[in-house]
Protein backbone atom coordinates (compact mmCIF):
# COMPACT_ATOMS: atom_id res chain seq x y z
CA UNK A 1 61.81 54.36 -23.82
CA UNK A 2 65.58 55.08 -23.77
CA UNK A 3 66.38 58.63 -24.74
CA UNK A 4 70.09 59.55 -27.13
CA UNK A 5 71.12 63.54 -27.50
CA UNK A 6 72.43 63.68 -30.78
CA UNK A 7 75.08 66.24 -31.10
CA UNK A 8 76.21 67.39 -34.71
CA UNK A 9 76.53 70.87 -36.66
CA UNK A 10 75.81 69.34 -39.38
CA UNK A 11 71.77 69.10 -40.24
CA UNK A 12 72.11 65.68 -42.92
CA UNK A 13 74.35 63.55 -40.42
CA UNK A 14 72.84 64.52 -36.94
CA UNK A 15 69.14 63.16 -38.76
CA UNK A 16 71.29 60.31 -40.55
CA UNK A 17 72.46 59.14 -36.79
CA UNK A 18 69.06 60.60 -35.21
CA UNK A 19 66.62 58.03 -37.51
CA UNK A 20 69.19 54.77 -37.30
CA UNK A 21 68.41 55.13 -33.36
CA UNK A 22 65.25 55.55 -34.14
CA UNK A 23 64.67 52.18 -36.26
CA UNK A 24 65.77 51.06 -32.83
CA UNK A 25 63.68 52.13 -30.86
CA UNK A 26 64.82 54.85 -29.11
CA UNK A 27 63.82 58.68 -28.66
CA UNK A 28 66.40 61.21 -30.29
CA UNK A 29 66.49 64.82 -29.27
CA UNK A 30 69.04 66.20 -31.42
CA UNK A 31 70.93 69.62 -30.96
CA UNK A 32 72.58 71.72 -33.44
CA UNK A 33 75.69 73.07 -31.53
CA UNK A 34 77.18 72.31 -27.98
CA UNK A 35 75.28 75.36 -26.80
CA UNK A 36 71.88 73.46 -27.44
CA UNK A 37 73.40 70.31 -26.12
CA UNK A 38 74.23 71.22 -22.39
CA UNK A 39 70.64 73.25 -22.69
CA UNK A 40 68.92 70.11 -23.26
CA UNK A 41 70.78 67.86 -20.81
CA UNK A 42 69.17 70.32 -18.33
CA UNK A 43 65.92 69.56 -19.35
CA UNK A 44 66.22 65.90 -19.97
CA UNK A 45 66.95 62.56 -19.23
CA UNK A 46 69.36 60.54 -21.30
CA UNK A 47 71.01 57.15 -21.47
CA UNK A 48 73.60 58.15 -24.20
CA UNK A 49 75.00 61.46 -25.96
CA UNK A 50 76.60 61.11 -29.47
CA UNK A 51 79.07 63.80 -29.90
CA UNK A 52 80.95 64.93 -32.86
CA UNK A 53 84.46 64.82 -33.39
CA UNK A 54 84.90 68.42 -34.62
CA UNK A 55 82.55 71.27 -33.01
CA UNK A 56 82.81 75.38 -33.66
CA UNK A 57 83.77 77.12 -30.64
CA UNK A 58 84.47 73.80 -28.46
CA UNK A 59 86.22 70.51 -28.59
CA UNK A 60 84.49 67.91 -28.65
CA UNK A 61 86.75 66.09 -25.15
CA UNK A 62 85.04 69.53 -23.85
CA UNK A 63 81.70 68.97 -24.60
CA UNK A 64 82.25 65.32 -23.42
CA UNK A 65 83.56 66.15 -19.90
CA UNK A 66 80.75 69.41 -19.13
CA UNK A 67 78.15 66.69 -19.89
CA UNK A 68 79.46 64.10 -17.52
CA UNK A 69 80.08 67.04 -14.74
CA UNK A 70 76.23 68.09 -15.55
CA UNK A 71 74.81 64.56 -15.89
CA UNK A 72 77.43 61.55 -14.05
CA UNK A 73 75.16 58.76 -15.35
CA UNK A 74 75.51 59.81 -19.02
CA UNK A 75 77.39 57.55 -21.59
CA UNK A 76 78.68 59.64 -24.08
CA UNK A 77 80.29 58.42 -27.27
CA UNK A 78 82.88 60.42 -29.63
CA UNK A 79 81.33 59.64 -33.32
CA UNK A 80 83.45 60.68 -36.42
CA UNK A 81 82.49 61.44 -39.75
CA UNK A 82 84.19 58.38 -41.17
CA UNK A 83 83.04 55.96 -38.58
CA UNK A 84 80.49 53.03 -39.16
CA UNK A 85 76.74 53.95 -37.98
CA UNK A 86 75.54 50.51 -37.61
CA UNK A 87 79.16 50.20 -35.17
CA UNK A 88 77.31 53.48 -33.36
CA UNK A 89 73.52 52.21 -32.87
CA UNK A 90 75.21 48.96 -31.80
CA UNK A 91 77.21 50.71 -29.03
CA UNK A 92 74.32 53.07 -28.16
CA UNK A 93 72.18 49.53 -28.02
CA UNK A 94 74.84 47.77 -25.97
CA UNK A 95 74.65 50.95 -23.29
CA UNK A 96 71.06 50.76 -22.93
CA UNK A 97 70.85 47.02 -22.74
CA UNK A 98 73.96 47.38 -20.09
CA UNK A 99 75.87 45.32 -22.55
CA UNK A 100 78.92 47.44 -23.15
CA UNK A 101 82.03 48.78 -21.31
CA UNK A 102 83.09 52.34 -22.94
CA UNK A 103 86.42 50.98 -22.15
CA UNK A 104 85.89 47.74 -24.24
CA UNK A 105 86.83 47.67 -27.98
């Protein structure tokens, strides 16, 4: 089973994004801050890592490129507030499948 690190601050939409993935099939670990996030990319494996656009303490292009450094074959997508879920689980489902460029619209 495909594993997703859910990044948000914010309780209600990192379990919003976390159960949509779910639905899917896949196994969510989600972390509260970008602190817990390169914590638990130590002790796990992941296909994909949704990241916020706004963090405390970090930027989010930050957060993006530490991951990467720590874990090369990591996708990691940049989800806003405002953007679609069902857009984000299809990405995320794309990745996993091997079905979608981060470069492609």
């Amino acid at each position: 089973m495909s594993s997703v690190l859910v990044v948000n601050e914010i309780s209600t939409e990192r379990e919003e994004i976390a159960r949509a993935l779910e639905a899917e099939g896949f196994t969510v670990v989600q972390a509260s801050s970008a602190a817990e996030a390169t914590r638990e990319i130590w002790g796990g494996s992941f296909v994909v890592a949704i990241i916020p656009t706004l963090l405390t303490g970090t930027t989010s292009t930050a957060l993006q490129q530490q991951l990467v450094q720590m874990a090369p074959e990591i996708e990691t997508l940049i989800h806003g507030k405002n953007d679609e879920l069902p857009a984000l689980v299809r990405k995320v489902t794309q990745i996993r499948d091997g079905n979608f460029s981060i470069g492609a619209a």
